[in-house]
Every structure is written in structure tokens, then in C-alpha cells.
PDB file of N, CA and C in Angstrom:
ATOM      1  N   UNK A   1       0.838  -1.169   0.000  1.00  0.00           N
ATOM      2  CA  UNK A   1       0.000   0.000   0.000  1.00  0.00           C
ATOM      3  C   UNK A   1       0.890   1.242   0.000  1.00  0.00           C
ATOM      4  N   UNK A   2       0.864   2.248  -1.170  1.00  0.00           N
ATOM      5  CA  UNK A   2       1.444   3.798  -1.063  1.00  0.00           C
ATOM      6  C   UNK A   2       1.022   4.291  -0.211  1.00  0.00           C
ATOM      7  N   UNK A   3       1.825   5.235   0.555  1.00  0.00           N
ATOM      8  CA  UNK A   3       2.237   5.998   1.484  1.00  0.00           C
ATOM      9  C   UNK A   3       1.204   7.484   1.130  1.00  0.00           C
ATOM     10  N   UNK A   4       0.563   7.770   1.731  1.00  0.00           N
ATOM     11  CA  UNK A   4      -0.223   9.318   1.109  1.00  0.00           C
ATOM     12  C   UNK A   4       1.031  10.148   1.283  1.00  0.00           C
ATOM     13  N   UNK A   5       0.557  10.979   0.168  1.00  0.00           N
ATOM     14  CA  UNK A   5       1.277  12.356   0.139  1.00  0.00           C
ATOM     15  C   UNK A   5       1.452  13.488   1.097  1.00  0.00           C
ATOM     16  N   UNK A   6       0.210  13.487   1.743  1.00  0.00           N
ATOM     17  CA  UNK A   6      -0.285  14.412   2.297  1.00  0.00           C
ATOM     18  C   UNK A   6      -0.991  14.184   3.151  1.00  0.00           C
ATOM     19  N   UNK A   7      -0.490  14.516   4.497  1.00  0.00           N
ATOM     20  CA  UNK A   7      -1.683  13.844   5.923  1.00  0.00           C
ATOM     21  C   UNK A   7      -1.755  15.048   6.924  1.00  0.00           C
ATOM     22  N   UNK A   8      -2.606  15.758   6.809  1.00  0.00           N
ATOM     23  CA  UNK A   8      -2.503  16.840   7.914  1.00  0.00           C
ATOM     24  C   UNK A   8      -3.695  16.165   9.173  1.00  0.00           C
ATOM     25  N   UNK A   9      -2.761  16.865  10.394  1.00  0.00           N
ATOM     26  CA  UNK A   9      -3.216  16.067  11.956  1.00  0.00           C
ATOM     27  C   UNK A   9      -3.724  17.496  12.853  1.00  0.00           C
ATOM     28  N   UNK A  10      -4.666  17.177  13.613  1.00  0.00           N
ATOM     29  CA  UNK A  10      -4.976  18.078  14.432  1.00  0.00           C
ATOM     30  C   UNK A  10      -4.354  17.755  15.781  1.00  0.00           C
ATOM     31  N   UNK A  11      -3.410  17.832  16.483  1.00  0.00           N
ATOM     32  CA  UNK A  11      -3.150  17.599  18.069  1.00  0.00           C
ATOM     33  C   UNK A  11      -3.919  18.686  19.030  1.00  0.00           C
ATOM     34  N   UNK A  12      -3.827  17.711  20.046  1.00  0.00           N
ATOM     35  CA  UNK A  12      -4.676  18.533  21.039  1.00  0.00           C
ATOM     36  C   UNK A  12      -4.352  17.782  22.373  1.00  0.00           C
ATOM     37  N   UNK A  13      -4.065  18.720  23.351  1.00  0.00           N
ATOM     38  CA  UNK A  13      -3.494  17.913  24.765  1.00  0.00           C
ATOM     39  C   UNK A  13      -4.052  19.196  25.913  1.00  0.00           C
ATOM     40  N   UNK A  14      -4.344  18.861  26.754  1.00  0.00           N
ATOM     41  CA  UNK A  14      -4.315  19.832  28.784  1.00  0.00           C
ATOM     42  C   UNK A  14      -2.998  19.247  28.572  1.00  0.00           C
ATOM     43  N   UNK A  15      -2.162  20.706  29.297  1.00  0.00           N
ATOM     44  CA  UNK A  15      -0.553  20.783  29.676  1.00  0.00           C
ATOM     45  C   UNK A  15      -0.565  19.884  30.705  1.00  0.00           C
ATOM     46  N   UNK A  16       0.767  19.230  31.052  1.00  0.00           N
ATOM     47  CA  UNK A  16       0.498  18.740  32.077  1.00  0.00           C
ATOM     48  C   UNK A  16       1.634  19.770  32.857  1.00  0.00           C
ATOM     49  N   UNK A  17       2.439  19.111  34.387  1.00  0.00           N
ATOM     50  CA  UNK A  17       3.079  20.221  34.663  1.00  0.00           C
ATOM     51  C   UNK A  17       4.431  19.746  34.264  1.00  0.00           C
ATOM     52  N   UNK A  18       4.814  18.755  33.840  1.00  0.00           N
ATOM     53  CA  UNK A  18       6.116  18.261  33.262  1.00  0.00           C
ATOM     54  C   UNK A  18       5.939  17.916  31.991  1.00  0.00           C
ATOM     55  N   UNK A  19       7.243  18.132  31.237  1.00  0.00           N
ATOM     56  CA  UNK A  19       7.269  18.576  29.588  1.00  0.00           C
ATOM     57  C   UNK A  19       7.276  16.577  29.078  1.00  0.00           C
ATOM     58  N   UNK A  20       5.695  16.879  28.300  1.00  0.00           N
ATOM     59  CA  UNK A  20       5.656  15.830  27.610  1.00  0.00           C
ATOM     60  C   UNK A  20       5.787  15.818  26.105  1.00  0.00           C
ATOM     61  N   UNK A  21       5.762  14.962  25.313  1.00  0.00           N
ATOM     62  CA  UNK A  21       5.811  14.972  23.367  1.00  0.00           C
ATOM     63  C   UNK A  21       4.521  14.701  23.512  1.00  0.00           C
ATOM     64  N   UNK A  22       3.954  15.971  22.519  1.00  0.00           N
ATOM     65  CA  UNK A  22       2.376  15.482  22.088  1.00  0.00           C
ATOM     66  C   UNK A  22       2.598  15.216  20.389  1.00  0.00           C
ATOM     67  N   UNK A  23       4.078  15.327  20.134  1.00  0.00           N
ATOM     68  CA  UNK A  23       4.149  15.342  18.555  1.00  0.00           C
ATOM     69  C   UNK A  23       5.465  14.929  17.855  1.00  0.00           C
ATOM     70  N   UNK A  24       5.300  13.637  17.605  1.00  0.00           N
ATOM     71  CA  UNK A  24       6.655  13.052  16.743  1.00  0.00           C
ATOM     72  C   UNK A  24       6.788  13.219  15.600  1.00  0.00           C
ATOM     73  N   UNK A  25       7.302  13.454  15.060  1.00  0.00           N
ATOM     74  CA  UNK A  25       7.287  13.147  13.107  1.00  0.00           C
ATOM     75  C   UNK A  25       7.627  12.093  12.678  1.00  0.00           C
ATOM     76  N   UNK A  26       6.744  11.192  11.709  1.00  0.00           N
ATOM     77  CA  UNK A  26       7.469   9.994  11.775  1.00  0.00           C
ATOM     78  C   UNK A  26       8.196   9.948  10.522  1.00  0.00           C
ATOM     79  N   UNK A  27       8.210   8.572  10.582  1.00  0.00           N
ATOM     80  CA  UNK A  27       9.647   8.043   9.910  1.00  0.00           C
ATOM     81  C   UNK A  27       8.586   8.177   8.311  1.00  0.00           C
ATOM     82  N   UNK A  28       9.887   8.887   7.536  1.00  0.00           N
ATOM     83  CA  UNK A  28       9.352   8.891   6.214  1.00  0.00           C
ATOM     84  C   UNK A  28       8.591   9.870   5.664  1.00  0.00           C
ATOM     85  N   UNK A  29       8.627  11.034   7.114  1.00  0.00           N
ATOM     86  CA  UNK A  29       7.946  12.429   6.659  1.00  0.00           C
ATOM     87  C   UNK A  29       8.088  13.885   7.336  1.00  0.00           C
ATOM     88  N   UNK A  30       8.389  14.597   6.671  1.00  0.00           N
ATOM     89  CA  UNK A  30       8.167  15.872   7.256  1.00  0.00           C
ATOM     90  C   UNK A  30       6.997  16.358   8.335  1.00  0.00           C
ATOM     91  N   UNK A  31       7.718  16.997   9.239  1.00  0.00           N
ATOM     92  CA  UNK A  31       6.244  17.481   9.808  1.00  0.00           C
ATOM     93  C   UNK A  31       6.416  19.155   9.769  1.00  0.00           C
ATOM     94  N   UNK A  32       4.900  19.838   9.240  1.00  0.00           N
ATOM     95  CA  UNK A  32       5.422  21.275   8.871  1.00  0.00           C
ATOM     96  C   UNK A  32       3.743  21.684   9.898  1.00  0.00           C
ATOM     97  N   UNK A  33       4.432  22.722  11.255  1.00  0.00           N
ATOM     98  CA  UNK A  33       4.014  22.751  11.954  1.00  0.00           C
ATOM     99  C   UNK A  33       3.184  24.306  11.616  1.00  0.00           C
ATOM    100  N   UNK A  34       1.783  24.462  11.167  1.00  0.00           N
ATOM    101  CA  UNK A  34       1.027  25.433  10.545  1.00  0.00           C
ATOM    102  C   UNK A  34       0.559  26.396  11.604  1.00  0.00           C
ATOM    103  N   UNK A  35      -0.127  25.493  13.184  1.00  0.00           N
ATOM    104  CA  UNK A  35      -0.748  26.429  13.903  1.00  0.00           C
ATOM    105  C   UNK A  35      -0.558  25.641  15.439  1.00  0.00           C
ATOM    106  N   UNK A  36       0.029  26.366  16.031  1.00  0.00           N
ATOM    107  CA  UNK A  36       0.324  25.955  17.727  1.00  0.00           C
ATOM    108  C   UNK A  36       0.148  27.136  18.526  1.00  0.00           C
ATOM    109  N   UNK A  37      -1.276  27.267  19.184  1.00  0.00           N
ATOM    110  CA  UNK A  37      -1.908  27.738  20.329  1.00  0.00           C
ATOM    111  C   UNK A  37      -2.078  27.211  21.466  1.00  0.00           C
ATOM    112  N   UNK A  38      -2.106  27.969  22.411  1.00  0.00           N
ATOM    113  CA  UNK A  38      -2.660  27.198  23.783  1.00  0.00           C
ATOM    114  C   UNK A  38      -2.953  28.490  24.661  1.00  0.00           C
ATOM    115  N   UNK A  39      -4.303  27.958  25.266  1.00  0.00           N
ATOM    116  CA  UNK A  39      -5.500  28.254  25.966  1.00  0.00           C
ATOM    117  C   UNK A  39      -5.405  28.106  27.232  1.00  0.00           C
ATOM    118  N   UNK A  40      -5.950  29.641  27.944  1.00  0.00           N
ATOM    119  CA  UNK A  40      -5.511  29.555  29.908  1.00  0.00           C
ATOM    120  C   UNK A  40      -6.948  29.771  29.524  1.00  0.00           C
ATOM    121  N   UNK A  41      -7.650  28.229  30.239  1.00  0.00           N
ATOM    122  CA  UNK A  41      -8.856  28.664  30.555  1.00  0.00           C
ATOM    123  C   UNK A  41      -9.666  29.174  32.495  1.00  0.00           C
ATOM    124  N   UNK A  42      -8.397  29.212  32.792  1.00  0.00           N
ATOM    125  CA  UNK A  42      -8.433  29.562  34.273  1.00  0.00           C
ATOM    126  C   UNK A  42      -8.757  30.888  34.341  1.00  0.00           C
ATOM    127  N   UNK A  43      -8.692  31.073  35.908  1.00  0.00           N
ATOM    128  CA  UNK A  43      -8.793  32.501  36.436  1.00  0.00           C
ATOM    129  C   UNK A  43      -7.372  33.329  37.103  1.00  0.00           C
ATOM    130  N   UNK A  44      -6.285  32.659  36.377  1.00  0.00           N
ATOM    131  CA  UNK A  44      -5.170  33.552  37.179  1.00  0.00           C
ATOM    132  C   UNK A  44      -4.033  33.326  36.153  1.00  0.00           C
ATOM    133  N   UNK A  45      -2.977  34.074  35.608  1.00  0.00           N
ATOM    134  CA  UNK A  45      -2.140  34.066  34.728  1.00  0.00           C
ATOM    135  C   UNK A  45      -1.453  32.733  34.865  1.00  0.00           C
ATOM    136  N   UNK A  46      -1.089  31.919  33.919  1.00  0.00           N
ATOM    137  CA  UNK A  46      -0.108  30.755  33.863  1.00  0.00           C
ATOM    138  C   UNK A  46       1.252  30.942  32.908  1.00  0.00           C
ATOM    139  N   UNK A  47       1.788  30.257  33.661  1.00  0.00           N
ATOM    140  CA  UNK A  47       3.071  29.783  32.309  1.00  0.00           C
ATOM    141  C   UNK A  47       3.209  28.757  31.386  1.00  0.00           C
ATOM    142  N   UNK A  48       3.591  29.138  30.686  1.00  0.00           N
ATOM    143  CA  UNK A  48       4.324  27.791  29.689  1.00  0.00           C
ATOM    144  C   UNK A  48       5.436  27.476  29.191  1.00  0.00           C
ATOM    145  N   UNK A  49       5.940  26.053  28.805  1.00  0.00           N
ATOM    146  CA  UNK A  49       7.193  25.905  27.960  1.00  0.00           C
ATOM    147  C   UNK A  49       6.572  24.978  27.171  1.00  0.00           C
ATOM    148  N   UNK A  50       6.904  25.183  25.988  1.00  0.00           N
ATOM    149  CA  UNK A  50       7.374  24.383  24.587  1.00  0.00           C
ATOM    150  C   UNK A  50       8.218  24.602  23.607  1.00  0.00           C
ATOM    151  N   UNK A  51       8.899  23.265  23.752  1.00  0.00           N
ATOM    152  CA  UNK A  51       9.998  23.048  23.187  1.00  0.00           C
ATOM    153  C   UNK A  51      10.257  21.614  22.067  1.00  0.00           C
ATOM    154  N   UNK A  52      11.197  22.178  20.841  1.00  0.00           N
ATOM    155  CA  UNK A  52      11.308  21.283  20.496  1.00  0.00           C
ATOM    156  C   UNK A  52      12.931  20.139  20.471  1.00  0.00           C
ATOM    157  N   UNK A  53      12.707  18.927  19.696  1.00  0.00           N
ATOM    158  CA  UNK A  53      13.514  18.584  20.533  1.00  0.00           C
ATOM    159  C   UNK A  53      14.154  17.341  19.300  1.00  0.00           C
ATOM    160  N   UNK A  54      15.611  17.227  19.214  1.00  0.00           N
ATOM    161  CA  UNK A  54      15.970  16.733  18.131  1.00  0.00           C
ATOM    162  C   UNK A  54      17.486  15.889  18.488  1.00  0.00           C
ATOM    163  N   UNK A  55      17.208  14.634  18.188  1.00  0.00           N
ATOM    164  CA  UNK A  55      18.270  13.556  18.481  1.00  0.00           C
ATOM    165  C   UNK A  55      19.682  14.091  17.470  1.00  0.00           C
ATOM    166  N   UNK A  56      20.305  14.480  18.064  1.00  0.00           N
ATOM    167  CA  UNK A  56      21.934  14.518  17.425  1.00  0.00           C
ATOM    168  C   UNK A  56      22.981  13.902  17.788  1.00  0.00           C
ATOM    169  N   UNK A  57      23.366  12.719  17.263  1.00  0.00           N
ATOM    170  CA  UNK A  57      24.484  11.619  17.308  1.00  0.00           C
ATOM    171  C   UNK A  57      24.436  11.377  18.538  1.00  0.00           C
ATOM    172  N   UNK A  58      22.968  10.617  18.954  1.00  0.00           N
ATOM    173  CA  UNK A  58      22.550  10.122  20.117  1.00  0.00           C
ATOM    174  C   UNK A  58      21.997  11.058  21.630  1.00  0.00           C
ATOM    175  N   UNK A  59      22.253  12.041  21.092  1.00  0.00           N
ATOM    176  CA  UNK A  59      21.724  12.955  22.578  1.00  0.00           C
ATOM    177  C   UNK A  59      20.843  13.920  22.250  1.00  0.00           C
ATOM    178  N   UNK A  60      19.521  13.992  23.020  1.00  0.00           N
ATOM    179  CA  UNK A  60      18.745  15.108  22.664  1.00  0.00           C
ATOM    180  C   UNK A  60      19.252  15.985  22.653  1.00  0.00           C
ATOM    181  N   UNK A  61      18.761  16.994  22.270  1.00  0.00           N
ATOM    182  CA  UNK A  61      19.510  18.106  21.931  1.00  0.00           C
ATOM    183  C   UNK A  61      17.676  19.000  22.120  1.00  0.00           C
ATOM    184  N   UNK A  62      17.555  20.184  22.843  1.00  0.00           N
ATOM    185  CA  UNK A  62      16.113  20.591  23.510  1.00  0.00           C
ATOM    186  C   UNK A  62      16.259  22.222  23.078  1.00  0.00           C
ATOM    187  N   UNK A  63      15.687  22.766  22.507  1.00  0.00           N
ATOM    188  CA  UNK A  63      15.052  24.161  22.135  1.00  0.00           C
ATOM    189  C   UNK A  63      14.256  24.404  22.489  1.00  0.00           C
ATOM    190  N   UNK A  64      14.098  25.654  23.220  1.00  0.00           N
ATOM    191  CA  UNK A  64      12.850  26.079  23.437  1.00  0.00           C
ATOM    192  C   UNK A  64      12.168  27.067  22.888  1.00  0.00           C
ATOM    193  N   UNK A  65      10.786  26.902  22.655  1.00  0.00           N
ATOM    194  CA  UNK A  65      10.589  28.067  21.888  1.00  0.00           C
ATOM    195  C   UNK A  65       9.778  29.160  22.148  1.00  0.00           C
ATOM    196  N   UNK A  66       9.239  28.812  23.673  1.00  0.00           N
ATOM    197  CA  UNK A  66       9.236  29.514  24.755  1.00  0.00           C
ATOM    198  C   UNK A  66       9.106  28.834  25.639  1.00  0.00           C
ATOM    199  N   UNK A  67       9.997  29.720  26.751  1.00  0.00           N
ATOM    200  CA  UNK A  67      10.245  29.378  28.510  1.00  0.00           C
ATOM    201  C   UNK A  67       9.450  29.699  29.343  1.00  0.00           C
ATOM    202  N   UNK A  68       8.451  29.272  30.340  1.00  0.00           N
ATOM    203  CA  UNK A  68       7.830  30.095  31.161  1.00  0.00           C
ATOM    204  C   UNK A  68       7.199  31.449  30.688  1.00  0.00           C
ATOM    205  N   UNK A  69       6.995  31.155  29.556  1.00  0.00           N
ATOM    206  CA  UNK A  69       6.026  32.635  28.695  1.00  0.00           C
ATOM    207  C   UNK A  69       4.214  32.751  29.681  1.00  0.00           C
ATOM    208  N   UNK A  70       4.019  33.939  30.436  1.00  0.00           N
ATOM    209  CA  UNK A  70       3.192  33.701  30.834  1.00  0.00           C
ATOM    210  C   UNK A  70       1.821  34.054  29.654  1.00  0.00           C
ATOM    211  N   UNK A  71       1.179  33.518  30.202  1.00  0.00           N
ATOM    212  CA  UNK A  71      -0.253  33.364  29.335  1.00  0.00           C
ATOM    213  C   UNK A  71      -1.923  34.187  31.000  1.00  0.00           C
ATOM    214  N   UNK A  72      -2.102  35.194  30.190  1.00  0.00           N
ATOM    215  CA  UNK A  72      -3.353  35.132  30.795  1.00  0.00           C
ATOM    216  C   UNK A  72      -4.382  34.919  31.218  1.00  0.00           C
ATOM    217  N   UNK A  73      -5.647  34.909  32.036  1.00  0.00           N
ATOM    218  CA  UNK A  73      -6.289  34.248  32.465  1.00  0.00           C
ATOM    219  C   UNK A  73      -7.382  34.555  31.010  1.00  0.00           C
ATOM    220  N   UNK A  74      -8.147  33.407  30.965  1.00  0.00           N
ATOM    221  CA  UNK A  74      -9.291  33.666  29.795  1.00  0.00           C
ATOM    222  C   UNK A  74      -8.576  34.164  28.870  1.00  0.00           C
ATOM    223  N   UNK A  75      -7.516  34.089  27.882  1.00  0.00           N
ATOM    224  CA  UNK A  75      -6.880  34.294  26.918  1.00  0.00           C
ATOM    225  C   UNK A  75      -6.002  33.205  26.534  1.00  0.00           C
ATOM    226  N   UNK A  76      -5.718  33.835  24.794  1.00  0.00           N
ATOM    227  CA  UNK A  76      -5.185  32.591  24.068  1.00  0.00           C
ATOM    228  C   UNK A  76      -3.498  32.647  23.801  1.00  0.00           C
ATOM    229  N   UNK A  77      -2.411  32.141  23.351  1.00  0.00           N
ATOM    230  CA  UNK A  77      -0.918  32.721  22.982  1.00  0.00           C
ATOM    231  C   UNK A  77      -1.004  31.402  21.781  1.00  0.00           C
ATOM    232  N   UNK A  78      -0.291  32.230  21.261  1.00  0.00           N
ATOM    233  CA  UNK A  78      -0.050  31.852  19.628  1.00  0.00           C
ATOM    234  C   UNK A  78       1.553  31.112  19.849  1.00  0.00           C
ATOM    235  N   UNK A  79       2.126  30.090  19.658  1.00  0.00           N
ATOM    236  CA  UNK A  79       3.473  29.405  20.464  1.00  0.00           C
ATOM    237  C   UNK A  79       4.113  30.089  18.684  1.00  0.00           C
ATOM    238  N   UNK A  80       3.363  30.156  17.830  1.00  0.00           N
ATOM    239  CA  UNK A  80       4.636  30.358  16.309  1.00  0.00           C
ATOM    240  C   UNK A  80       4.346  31.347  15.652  1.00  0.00           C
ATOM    241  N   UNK A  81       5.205  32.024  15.233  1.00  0.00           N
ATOM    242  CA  UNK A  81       4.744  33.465  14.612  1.00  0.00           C
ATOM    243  C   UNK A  81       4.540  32.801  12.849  1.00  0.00           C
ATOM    244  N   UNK A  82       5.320  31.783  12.323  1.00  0.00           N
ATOM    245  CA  UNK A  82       5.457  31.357  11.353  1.00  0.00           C
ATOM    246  C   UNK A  82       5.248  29.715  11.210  1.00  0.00           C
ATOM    247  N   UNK A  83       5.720  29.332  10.472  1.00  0.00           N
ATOM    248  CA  UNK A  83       5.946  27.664   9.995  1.00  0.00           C
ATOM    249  C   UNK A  83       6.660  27.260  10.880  1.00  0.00           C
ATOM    250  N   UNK A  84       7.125  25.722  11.768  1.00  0.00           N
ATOM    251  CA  UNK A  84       7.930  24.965  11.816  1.00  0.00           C
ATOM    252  C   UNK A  84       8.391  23.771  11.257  1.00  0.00           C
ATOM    253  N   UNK A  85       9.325  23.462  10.891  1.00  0.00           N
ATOM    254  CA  UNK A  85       9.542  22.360   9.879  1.00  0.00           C
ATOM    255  C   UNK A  85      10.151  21.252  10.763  1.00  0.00           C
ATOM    256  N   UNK A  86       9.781  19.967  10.808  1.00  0.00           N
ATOM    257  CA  UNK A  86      10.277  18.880  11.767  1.00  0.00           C
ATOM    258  C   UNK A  86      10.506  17.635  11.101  1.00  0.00           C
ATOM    259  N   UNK A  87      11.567  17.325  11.299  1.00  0.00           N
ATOM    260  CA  UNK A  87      12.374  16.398  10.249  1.00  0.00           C
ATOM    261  C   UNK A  87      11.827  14.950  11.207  1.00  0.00           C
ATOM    262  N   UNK A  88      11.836  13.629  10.466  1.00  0.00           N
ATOM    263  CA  UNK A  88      12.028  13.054  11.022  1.00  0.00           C
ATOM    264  C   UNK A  88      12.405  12.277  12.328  1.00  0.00           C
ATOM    265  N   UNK A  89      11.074  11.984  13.152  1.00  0.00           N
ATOM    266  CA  UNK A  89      11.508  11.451  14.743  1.00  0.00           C
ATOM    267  C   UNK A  89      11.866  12.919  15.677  1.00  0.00           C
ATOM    268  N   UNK A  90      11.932  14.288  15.157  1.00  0.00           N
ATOM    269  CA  UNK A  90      11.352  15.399  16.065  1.00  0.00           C
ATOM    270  C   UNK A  90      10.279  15.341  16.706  1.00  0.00           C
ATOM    271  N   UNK A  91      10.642  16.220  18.028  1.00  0.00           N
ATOM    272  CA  UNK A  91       9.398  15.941  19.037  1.00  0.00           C
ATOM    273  C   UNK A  91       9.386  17.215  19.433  1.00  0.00           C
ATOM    274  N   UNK A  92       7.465  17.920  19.781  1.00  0.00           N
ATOM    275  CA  UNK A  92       7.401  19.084  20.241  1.00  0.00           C
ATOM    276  C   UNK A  92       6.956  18.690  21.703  1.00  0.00           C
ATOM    277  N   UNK A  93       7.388  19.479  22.450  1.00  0.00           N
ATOM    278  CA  UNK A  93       7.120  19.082  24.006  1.00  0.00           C
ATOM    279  C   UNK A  93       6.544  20.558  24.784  1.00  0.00           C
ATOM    280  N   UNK A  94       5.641  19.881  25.613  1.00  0.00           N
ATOM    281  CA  UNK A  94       4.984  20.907  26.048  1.00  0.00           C
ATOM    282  C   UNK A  94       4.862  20.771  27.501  1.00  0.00           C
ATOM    283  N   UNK A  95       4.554  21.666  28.307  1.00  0.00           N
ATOM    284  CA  UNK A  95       4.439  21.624  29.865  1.00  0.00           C
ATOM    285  C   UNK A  95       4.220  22.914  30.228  1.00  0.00           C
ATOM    286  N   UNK A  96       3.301  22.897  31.534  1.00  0.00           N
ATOM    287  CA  UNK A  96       2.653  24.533  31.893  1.00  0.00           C
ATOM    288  C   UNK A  96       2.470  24.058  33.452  1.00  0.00           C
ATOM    289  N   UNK A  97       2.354  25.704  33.948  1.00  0.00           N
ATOM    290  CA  UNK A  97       2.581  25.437  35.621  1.00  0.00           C
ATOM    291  C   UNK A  97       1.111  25.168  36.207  1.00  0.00           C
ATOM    292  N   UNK A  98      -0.117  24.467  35.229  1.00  0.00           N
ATOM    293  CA  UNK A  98      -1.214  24.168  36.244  1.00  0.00           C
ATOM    294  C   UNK A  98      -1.865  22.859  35.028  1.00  0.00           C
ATOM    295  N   UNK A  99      -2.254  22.171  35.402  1.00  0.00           N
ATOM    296  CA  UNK A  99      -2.741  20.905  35.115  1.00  0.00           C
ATOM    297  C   UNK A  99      -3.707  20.551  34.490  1.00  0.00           C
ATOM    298  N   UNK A 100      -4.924  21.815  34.571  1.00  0.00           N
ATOM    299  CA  UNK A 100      -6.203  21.247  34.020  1.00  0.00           C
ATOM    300  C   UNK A 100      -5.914  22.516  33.475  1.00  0.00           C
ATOM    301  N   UNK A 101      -5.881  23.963  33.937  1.00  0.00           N
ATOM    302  CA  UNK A 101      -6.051  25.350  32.972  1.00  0.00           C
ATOM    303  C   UNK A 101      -5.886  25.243  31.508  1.00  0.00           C
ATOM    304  N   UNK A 102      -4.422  24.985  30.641  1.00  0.00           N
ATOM    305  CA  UNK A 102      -3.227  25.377  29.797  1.00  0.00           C
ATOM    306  C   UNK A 102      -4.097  24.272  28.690  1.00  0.00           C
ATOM    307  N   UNK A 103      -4.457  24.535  27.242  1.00  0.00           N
ATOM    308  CA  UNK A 103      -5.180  23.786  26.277  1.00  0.00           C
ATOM    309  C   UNK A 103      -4.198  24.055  25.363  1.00  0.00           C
ATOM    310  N   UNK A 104      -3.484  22.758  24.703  1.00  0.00           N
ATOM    311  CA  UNK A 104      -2.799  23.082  23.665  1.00  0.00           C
ATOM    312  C   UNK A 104      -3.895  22.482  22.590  1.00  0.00           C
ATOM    313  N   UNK A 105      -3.629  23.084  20.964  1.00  0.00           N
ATOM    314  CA  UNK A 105      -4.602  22.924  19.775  1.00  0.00           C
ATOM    315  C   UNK A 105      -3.042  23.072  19.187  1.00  0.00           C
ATOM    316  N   UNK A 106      -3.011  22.259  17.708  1.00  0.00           N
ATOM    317  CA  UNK A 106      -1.733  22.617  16.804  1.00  0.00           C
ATOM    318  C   UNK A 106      -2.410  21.943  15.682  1.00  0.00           C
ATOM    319  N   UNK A 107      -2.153  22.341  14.490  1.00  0.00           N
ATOM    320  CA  UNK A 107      -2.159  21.736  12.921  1.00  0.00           C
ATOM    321  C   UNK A 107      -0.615  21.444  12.688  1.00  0.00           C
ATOM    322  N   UNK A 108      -0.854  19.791  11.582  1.00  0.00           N
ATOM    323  CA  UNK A 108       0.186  19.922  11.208  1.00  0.00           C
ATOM    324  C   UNK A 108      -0.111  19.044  10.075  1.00  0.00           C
ATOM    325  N   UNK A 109       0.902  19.335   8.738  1.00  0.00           N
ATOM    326  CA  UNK A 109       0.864  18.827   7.576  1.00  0.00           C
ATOM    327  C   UNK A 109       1.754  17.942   7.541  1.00  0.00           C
ATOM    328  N   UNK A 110       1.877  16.857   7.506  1.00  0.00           N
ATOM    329  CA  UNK A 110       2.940  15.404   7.393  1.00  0.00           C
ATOM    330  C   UNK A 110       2.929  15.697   5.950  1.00  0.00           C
ATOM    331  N   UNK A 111       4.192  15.319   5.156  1.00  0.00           N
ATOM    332  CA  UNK A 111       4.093  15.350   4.206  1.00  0.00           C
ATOM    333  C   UNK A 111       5.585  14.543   3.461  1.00  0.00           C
ATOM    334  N   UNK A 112       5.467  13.470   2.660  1.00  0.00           N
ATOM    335  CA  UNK A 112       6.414  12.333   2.253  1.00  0.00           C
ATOM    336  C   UNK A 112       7.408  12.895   1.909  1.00  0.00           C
ATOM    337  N   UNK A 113       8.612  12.388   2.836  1.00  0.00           N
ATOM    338  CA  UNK A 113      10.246  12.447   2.138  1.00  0.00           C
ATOM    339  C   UNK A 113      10.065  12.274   0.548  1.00  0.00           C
TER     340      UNK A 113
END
């Protein structure tokens, strides 16, 4: 069976308070990261980190692409001003300082080596 060309994914995760992967790229495709938001649906400002994160001759290797960026109460933060492009077996990782508040939403277009 051929491989589609073209597979776009909706992710969606509650932060937890330690940085988990809600997003691998797999083997055999680009991942081109269109839209990554996340949602304080609480009543008191939160933080966040997400980061991405990329195996180099065996050792992660961790970017962040924001640290403890706080996010307001009943408001949204936009994590990309632009595109991200994620090669193969990249992982985006996410974590925020309250448990149920912090809503991540992201698009992403997989698309064949």
C-alpha cells in the first residue's frame, strides 16, 4: 500500500506540569508545523514551555521556543509566529505550571520524504 502524500493532523493535549511529546514526526515524513496555540482557561495568569527537541548523534539536543512565557487568564498565545519544519523522529514538548487550565490545539501537515 502507497504511502499518502499528504496527511494533515490536528493535536490537542491539557498541559500537564512536566514537559511531555504530544508530537513526533514519523519516519518517512516531514512534519510542517502550521498552527500551535494554547488556551488559559483559568482565572489567574499561567506559564508555559514548549519546546522542540531533536536527536543529534545520540543525545537530545532541547530548544525552546518559549520558557515560562506567561499566558493570561481567559486568553489565548499563539506558540509560532510562522511555519515549523520537523524532520524526522522530532518531538514538540509541552508543559505549563497548572494541570487542568493550559489547552494546547496545533495543525500539522505530514508530508512524504
Amino acid at each position: 500500500m502507497a504511502l499518502a502524500l499528504n496527511v494533515y493532523k490536528t493535536i490537542t493535549q491539557v498541559l500537564p506540569t512536566s514537559p511531555v511529546g504530544i508530537y513526533t514526526a514519523p519516519v518517512g515524513y516531514s512534519g510542517v508545523v502550521l498552527l500551535a496555540q494554547i488556551s488559559n482557561t483559568g482565572t489567574s495568569t499561567q506559564t508555559i514551555t514548549v519546546s522542540h527537541v531533536r536527536s543529534i548523534a545520540g543525545a537530545a539536543v532541547t530548544t525552546e521556543i518559549v520558557k515560562d512565557f506567561p499566558v493570561p487568564a481567559n486568553d489565548t498565545a499563539s506558540i509560532l509566529d510562522g511555519k515549523l519544519v520537523m524532520e524526522t523522529n522530532d518531538i514538540i514538548k509541552v508543559s505549563g505550571s497548572n494541570s487542568t487550565d493550559l489547552k494546547f490545539i496545533g495543525s500539522v501537515l505530514e508530508t512524504l520524504n
